[in-house]
C-alpha atoms as a PDB file:
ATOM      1  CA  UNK A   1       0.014   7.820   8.074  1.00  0.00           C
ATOM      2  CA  UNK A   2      -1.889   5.468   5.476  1.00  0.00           C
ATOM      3  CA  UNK A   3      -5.358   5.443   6.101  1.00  0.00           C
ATOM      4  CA  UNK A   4      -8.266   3.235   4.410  1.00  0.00           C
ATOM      5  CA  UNK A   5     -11.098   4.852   2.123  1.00  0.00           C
ATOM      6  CA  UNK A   6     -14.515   4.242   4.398  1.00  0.00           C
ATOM      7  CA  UNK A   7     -16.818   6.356   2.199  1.00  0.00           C
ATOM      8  CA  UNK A   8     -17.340   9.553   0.242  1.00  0.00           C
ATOM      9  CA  UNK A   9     -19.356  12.680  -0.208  1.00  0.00           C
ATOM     10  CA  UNK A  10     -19.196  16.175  -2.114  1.00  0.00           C
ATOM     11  CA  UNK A  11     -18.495  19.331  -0.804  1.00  0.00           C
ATOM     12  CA  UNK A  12     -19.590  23.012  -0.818  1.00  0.00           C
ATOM     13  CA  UNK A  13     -17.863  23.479  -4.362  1.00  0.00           C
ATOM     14  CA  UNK A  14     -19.223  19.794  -5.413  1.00  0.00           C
ATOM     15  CA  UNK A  15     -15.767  18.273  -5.477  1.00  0.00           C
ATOM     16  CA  UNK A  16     -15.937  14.415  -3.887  1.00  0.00           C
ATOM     17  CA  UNK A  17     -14.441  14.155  -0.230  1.00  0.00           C
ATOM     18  CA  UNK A  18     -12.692  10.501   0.429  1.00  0.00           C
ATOM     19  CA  UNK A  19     -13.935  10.139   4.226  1.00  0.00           C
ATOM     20  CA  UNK A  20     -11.282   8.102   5.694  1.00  0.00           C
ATOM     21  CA  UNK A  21     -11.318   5.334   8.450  1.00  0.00           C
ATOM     22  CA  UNK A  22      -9.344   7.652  11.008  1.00  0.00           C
ATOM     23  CA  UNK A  23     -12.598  10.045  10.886  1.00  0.00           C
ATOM     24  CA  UNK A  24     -10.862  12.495   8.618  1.00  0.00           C
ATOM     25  CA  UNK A  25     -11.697  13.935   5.512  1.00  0.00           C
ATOM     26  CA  UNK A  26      -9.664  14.295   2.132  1.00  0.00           C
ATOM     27  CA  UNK A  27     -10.208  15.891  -1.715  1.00  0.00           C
ATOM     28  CA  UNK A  28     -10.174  13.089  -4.461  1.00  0.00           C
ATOM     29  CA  UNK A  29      -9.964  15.502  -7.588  1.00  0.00           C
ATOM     30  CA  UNK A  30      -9.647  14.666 -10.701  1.00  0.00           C
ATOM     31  CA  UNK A  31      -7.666  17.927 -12.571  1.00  0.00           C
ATOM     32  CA  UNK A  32      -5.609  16.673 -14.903  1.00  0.00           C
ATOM     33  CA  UNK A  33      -2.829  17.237 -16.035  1.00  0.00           C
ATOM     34  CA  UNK A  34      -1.651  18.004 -12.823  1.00  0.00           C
ATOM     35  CA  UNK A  35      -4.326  15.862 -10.257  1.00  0.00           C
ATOM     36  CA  UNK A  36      -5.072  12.369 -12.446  1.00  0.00           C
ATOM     37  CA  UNK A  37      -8.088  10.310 -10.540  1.00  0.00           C
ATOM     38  CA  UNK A  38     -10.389   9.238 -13.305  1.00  0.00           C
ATOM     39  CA  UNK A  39     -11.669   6.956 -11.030  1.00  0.00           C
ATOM     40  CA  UNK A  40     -13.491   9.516  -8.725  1.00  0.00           C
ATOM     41  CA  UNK A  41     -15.451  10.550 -11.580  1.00  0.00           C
ATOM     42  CA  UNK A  42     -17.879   7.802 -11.405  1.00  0.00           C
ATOM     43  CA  UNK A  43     -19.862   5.951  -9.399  1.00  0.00           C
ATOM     44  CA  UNK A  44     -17.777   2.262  -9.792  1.00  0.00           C
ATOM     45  CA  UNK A  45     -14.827   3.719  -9.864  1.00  0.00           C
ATOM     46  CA  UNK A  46     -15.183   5.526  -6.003  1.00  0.00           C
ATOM     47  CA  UNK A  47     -16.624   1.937  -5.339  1.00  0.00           C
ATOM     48  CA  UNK A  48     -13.453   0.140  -6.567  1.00  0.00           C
ATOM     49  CA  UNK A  49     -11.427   2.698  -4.338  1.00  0.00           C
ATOM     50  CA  UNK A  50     -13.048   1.621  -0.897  1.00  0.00           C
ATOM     51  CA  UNK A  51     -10.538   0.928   0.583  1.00  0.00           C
ATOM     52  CA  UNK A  52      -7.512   1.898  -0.423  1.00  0.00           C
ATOM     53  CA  UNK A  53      -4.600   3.322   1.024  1.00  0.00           C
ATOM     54  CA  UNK A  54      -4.577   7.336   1.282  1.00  0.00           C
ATOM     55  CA  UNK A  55      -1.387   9.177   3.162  1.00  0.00           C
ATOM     56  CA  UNK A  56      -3.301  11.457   5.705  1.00  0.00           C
ATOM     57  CA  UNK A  57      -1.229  14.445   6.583  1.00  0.00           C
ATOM     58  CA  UNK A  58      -3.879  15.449   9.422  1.00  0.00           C
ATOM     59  CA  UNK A  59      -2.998  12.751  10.941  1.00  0.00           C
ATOM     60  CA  UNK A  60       0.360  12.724  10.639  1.00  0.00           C
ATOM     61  CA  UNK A  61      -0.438  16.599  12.488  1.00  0.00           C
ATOM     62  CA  UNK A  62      -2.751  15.224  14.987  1.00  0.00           C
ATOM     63  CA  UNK A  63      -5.467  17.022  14.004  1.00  0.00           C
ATOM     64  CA  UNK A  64      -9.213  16.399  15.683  1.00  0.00           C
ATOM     65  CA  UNK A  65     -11.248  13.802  13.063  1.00  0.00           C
ATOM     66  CA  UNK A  66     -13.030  15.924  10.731  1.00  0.00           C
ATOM     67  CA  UNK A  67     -17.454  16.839  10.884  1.00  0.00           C
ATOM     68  CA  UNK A  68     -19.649  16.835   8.329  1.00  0.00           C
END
């Protein structure tokens, strides 16, 4: 199920977290050559992303909304 980008923060590993409207949390890497986000590497480009459409699988699962 598509869900819209509400916010972000980093984790554990400092890796940014796309916090999504349906309360759960997903990672935005950027890894290339085989992860290519550019745009969650700075501060406008996470901005320009609010938002947007990501596919959450825990939703899909019906998993319980994630806690910070």
């Amino acid at each position: 199920m598509n869900q819209a980008i509400t916010g972000y923060h980093k984790d554990e590993d400092n890796d940014w977290v796309a916090e999504l409207r349906c309360g759960h949390f997903q990672h935005v890497r950027h890894n290339p050559p085989f992860i290519n986000r550019p745009w969650v590497t700075t501060q406008e480009g996470r901005y320009a992303m609010l938002g947007h459409q990501l596919a959450c699988k825990k939703c899909d699962n019906g998993a319980p909304k994630d806690l910070l």
